[in-house]
C-alpha atoms as a PDB file:
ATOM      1  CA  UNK A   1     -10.750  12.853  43.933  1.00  0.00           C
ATOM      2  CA  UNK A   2     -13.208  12.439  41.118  1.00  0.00           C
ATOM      3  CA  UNK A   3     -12.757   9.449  38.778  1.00  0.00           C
ATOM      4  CA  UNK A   4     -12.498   9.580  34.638  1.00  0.00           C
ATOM      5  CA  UNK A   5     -16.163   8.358  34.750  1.00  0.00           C
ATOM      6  CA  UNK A   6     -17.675  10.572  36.332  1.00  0.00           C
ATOM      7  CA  UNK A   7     -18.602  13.037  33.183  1.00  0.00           C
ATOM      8  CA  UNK A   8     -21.862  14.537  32.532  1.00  0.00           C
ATOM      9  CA  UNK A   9     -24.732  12.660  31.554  1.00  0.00           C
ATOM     10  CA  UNK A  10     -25.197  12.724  28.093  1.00  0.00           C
ATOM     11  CA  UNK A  11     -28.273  14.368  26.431  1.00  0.00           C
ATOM     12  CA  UNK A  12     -29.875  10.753  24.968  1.00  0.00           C
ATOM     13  CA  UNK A  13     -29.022   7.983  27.448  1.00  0.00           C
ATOM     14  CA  UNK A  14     -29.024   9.582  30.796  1.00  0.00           C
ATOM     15  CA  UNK A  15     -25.314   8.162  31.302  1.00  0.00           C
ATOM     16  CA  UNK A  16     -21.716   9.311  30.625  1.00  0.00           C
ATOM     17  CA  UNK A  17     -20.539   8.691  26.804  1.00  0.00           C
ATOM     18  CA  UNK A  18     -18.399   6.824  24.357  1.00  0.00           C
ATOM     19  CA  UNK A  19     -15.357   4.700  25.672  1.00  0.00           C
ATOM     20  CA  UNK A  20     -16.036   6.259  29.508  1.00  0.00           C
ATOM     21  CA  UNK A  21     -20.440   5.534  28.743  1.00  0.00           C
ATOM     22  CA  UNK A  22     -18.896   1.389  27.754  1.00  0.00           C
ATOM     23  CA  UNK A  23     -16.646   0.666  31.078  1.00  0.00           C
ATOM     24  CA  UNK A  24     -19.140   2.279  33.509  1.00  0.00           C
ATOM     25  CA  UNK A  25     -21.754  -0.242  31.373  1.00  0.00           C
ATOM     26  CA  UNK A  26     -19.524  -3.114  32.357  1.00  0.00           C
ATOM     27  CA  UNK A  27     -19.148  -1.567  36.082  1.00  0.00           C
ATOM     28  CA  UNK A  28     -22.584  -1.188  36.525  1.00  0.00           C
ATOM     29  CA  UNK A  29     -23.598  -4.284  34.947  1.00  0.00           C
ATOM     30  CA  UNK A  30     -21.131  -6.423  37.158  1.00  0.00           C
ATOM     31  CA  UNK A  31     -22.116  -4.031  39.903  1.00  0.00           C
ATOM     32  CA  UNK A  32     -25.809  -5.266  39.949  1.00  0.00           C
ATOM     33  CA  UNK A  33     -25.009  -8.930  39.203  1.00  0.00           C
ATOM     34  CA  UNK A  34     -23.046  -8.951  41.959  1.00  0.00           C
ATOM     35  CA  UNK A  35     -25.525  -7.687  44.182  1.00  0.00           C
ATOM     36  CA  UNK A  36     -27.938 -10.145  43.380  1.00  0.00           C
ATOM     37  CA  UNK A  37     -25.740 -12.724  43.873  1.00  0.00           C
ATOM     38  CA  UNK A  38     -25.103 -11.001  47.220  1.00  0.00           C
ATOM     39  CA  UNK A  39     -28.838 -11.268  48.218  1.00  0.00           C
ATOM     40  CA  UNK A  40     -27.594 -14.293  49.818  1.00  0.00           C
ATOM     41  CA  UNK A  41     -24.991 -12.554  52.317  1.00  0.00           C
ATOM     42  CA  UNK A  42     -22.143 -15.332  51.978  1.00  0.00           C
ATOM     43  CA  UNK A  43     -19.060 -14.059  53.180  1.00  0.00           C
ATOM     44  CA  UNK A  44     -17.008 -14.865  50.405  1.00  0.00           C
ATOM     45  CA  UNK A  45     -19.282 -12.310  48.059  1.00  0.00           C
ATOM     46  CA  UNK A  46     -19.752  -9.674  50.694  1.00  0.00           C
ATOM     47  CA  UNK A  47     -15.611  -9.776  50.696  1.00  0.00           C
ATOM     48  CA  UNK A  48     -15.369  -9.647  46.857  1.00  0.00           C
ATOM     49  CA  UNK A  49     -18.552  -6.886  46.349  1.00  0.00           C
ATOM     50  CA  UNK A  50     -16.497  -4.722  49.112  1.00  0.00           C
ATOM     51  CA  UNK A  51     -13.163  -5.015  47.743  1.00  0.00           C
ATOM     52  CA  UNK A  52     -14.104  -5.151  43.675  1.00  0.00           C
ATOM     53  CA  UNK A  53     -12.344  -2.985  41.289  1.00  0.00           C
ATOM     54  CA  UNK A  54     -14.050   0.696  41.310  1.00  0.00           C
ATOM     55  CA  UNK A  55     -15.414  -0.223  45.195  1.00  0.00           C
ATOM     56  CA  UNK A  56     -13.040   3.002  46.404  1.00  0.00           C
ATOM     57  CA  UNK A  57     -15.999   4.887  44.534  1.00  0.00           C
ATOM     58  CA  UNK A  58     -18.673   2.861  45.116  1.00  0.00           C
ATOM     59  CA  UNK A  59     -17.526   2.563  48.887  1.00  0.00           C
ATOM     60  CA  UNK A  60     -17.920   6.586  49.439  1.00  0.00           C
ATOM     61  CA  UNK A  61     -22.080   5.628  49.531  1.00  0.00           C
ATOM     62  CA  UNK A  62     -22.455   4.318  53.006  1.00  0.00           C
ATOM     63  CA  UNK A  63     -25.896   2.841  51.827  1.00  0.00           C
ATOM     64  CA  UNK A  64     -24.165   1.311  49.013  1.00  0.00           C
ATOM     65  CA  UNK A  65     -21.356  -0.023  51.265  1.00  0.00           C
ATOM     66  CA  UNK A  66     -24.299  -1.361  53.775  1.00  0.00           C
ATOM     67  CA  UNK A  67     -26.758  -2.248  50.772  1.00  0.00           C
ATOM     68  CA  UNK A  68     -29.779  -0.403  52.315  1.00  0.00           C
ATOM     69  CA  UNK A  69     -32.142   2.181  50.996  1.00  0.00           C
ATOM     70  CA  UNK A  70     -31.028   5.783  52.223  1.00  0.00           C
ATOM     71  CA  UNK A  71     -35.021   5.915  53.694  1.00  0.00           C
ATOM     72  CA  UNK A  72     -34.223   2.499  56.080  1.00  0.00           C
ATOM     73  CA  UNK A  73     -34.992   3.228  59.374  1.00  0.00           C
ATOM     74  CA  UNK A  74     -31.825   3.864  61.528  1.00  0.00           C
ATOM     75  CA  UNK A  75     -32.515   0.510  64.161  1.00  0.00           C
ATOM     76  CA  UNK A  76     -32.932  -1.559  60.333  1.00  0.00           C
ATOM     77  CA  UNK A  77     -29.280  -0.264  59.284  1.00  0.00           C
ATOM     78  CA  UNK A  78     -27.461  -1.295  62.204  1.00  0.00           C
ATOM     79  CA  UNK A  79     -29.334  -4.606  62.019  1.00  0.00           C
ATOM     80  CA  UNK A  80     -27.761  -5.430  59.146  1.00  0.00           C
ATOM     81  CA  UNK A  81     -24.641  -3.558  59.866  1.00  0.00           C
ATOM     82  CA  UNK A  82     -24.511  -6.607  62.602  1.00  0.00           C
ATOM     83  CA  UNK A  83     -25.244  -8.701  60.092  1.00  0.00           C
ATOM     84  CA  UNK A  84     -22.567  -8.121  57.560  1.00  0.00           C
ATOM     85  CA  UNK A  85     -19.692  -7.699  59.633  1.00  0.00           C
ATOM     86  CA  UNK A  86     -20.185 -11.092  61.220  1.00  0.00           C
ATOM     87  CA  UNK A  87     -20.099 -12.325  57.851  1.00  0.00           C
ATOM     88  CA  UNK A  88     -16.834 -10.525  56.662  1.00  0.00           C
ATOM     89  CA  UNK A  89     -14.895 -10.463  60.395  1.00  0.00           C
ATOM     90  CA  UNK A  90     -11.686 -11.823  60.287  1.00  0.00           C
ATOM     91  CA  UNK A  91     -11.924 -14.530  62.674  1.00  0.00           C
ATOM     92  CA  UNK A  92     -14.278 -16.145  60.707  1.00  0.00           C
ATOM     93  CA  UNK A  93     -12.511 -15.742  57.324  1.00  0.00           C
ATOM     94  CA  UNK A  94      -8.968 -16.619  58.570  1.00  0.00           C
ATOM     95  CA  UNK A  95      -7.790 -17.825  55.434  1.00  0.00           C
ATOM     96  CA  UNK A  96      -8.524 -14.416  53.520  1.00  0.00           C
ATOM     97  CA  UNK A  97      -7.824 -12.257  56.449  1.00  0.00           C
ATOM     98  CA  UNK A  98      -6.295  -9.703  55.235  1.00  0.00           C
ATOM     99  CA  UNK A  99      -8.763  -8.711  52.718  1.00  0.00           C
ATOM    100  CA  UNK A 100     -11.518  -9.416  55.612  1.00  0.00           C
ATOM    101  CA  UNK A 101     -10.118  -6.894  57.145  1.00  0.00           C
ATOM    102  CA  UNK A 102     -10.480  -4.529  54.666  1.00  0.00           C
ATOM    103  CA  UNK A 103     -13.680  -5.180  54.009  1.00  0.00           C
ATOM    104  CA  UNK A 104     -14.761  -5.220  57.650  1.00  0.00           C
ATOM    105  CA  UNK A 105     -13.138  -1.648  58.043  1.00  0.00           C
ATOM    106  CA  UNK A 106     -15.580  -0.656  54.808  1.00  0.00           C
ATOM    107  CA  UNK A 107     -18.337  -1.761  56.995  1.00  0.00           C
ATOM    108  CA  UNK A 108     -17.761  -0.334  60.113  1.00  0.00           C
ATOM    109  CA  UNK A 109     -16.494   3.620  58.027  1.00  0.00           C
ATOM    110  CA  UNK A 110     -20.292   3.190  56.834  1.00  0.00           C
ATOM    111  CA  UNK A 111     -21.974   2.275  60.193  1.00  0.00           C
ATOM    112  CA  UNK A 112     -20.238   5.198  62.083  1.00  0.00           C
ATOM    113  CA  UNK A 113     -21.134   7.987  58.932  1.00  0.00           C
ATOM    114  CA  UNK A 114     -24.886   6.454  59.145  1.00  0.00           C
ATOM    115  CA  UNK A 115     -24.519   5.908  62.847  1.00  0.00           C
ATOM    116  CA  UNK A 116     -24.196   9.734  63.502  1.00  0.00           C
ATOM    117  CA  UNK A 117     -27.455  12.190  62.602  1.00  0.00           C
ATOM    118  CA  UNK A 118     -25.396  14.686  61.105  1.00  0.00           C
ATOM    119  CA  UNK A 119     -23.183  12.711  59.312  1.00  0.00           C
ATOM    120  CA  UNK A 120     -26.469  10.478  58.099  1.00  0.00           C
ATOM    121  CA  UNK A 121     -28.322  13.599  57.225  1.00  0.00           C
ATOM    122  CA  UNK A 122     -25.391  14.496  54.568  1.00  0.00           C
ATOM    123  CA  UNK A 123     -25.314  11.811  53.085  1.00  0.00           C
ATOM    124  CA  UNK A 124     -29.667  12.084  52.701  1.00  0.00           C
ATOM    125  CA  UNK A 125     -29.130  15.130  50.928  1.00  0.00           C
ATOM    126  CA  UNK A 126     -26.582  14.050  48.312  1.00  0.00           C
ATOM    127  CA  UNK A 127     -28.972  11.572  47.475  1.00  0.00           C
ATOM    128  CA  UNK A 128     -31.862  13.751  47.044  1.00  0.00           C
ATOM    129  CA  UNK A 129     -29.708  16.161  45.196  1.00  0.00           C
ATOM    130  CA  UNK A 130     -28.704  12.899  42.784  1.00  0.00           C
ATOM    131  CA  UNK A 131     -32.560  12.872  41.992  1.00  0.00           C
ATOM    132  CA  UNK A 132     -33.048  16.090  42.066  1.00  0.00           C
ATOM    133  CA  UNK A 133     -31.008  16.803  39.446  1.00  0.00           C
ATOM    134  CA  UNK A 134     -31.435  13.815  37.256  1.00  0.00           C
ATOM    135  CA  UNK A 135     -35.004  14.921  37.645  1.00  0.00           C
ATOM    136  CA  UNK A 136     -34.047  17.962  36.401  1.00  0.00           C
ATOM    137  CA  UNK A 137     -31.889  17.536  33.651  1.00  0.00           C
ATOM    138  CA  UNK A 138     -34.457  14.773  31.996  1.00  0.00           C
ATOM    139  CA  UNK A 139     -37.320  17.406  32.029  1.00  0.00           C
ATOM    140  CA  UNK A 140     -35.022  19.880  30.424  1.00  0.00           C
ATOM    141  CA  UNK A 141     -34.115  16.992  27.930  1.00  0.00           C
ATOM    142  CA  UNK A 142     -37.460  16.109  27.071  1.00  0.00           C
ATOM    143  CA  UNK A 143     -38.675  19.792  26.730  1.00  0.00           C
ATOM    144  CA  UNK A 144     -35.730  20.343  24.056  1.00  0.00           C
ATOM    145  CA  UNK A 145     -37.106  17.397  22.373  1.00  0.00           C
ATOM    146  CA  UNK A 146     -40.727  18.878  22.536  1.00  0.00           C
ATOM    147  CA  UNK A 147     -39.331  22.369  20.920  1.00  0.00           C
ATOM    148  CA  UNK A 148     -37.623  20.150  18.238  1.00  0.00           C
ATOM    149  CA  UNK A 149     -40.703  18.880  17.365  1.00  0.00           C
ATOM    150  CA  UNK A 150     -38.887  15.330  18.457  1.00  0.00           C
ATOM    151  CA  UNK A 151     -39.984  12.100  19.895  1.00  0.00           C
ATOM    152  CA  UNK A 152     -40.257  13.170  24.348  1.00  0.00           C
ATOM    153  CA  UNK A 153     -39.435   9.906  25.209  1.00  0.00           C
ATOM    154  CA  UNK A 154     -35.993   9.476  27.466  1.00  0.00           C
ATOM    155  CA  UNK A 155     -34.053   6.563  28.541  1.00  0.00           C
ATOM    156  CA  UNK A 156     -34.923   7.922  32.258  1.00  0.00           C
ATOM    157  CA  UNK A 157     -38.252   6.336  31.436  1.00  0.00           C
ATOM    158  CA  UNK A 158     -37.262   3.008  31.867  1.00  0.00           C
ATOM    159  CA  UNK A 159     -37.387   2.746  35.614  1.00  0.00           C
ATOM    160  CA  UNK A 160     -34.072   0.732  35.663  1.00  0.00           C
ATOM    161  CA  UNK A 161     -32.070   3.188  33.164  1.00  0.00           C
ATOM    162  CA  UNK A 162     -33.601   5.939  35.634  1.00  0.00           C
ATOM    163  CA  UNK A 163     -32.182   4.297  38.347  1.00  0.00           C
ATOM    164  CA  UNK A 164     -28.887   3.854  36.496  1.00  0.00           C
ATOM    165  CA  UNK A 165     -28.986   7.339  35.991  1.00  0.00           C
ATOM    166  CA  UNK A 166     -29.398   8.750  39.600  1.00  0.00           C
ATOM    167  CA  UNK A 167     -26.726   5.805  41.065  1.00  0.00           C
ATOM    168  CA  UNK A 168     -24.252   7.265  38.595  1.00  0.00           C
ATOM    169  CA  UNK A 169     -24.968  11.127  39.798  1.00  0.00           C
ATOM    170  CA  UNK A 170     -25.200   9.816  43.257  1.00  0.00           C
ATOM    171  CA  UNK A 171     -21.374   8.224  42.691  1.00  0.00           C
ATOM    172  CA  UNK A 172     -20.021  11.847  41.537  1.00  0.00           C
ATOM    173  CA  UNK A 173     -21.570  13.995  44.000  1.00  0.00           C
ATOM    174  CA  UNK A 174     -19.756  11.365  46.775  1.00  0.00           C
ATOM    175  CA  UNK A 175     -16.658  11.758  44.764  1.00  0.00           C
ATOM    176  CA  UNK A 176     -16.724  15.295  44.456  1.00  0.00           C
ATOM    177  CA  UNK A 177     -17.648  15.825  48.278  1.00  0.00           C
ATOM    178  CA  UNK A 178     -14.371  13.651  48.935  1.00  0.00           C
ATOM    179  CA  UNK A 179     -12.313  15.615  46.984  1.00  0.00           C
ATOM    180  CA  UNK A 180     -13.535  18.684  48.766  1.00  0.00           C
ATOM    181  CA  UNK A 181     -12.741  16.719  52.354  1.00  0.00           C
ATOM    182  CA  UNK A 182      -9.252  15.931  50.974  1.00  0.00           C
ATOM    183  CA  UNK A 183      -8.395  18.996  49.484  1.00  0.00           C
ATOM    184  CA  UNK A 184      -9.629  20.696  53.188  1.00  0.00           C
ATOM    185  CA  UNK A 185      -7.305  18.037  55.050  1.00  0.00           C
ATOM    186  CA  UNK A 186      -4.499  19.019  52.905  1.00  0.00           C
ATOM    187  CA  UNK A 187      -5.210  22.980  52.949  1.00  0.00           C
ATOM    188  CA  UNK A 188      -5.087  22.219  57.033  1.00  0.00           C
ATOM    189  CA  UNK A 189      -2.192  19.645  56.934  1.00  0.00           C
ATOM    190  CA  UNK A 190      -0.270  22.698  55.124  1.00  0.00           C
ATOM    191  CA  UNK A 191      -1.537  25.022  57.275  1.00  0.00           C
ATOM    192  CA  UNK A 192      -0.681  23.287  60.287  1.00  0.00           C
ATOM    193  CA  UNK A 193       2.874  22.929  59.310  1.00  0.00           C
ATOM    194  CA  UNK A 194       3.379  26.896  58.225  1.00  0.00           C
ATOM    195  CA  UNK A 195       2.584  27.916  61.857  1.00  0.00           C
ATOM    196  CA  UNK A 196       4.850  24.951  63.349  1.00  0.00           C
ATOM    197  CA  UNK A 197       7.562  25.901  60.617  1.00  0.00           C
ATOM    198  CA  UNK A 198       6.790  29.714  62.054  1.00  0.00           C
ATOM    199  CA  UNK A 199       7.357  28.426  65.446  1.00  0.00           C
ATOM    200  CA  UNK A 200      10.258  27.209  64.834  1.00  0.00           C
ATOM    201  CA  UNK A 201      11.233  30.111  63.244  1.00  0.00           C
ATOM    202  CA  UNK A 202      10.416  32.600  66.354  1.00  0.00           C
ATOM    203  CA  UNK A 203      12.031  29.619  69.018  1.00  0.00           C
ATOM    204  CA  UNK A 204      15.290  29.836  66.864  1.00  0.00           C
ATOM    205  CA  UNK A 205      15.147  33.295  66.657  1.00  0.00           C
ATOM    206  CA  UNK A 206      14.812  34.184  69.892  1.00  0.00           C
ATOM    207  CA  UNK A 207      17.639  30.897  71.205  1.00  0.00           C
ATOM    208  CA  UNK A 208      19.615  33.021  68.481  1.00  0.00           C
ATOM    209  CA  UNK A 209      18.907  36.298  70.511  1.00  0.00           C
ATOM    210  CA  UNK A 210      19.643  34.820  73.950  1.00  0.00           C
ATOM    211  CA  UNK A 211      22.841  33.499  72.598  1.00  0.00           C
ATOM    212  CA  UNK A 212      23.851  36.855  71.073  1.00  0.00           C
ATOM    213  CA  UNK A 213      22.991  38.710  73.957  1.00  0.00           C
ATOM    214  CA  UNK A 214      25.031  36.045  76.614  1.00  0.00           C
ATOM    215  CA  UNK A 215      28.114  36.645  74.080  1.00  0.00           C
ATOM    216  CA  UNK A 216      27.451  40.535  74.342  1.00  0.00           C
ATOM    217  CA  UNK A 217      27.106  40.818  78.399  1.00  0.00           C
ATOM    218  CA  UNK A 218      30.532  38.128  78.051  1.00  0.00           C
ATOM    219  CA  UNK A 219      32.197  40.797  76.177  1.00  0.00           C
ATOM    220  CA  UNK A 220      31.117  43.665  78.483  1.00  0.00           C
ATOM    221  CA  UNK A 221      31.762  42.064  81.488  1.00  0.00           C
ATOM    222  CA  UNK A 222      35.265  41.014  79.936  1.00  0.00           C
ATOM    223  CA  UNK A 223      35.869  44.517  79.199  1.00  0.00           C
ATOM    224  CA  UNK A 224      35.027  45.921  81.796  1.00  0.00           C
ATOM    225  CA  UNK A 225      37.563  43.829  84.114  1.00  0.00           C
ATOM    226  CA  UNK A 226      40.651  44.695  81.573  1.00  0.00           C
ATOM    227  CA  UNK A 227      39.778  48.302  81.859  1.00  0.00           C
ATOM    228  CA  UNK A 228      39.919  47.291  85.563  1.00  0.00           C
ATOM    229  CA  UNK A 229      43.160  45.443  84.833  1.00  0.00           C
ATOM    230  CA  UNK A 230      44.677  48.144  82.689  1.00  0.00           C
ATOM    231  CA  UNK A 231      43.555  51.096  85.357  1.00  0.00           C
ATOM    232  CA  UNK A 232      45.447  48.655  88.345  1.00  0.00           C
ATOM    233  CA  UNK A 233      48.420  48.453  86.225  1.00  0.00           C
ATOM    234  CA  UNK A 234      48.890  52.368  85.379  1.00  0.00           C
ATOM    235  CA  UNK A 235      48.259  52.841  88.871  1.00  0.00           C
ATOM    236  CA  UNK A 236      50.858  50.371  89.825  1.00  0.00           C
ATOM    237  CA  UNK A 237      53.401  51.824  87.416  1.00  0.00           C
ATOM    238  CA  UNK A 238      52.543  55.387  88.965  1.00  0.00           C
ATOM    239  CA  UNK A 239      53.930  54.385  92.280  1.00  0.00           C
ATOM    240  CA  UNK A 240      56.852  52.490  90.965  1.00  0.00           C
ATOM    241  CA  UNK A 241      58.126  55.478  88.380  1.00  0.00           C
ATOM    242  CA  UNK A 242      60.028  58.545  89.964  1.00  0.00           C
ATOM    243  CA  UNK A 243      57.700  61.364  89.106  1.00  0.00           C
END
């Protein structure tokens, strides 16, 4: 499910706008000061960076989650996979296990998506489609600005805003593949329970059959012995009666 923030970059800064373009400034300001601090790897930080207000977003990125460059060979990720759970496993934060928990489970959702080619490979291309079409949109911006007779310089010219601008496209294209995997789980969740609530249905139906026809032969069979009854009786009666 996408989050508020995740609007359209805007046509001057490369990033979403007005009280949404302020929070995600904050976000991603905290976001990168928390990473350097990070560069350290002390398990107190890795806990907090993991488990940070917005991380359910951030957390969809399995490099982000990991902090390695989607191009990081796969023997480098799992390296510091090993690295980083060690440093948030519970046994060795037992006074904040709970939340080391959580933050070890992060870890390990990342290493199995990155772990797996296929699952690795998807996650490659929403990355290059993040560039792609930040790429994109700031050539389209700056040839605008070329037919206005404007100024052709961008805030995607400034490496870092650049890179501000691609993390935030990378965030919604995550968020909008979730959505799409939850709104798939709950098409098949409701899917699954129509054909169990069908065969329910059918077994009902056909208990409901059995049952009817068990009365029906009861009632036959029941007939058929009075008739038997009632024939033995008149024949009875026959011999009994003077003719």
């Amino acid at each position: 499910m996408a989050s508020p923030m995740f609007k359209p970059i805007g046509s001057n800064s490369g990033g979403v706008s007005g009280e949404g373009d302020n929070k995600f400034d904050v976000f991603y300001k905290d976001l990168k000061e928390t990473e350097k601090r990070d560069s350290v790897l002390t398990s107190k930080q890795q806990i907090d960076r993991l488990l940070r207000p917005g991380a359910s977003y951030a957390n969809l990125n399995p490099f982000e989650v990991l902090q390695v460059d989607p191009k990081t060979p796969i023997d480098e990720i799992k390296k510091k996979f090993r690295r980083m759970s060690i440093l948030v496993h519970p046994d060795k934060n037992q006074d904040d296990s709970e939340r080391a928990q959580k933050a070890f489970d992060e870890l390990t959702k990342a290493w199995r998506c990155l772990e797996n080619e296929s699952t690795r490979q998807k996650c490659l291309d929403i990355v290059e489609e993040a560039e792609a079409i930040v790429t994109k949109r700031t050539e389209e911006r700056k040839k605008q600005l070329k037919r206005e007779g404007k100024d052709t310089r961008v805030d995607e010219d400034d490496p870092e805003k650049l890179k501000r601008a691609v993390y935030v496209q990378t965030m919604k294209l995550f968020a909008d593949m979730e959505r799409k995997r939850r709104q798939q789980e709950t098409r098949d969740q409701e899917e699954r329970k129509r054909k169990r609530d069908l065969e329910i249905e059918e077994e009902e139906q056909r208990k409901a059959e059995k049952e009817w026809q068990k009365n029906f032969e009861a009632c036959v069979d029941g007939g058929f012995k009075q008739m038997g009854r009632d024939a033995s009786s008149s024949i009875e009666m026959s011999l009994v009666l003077p003719g």
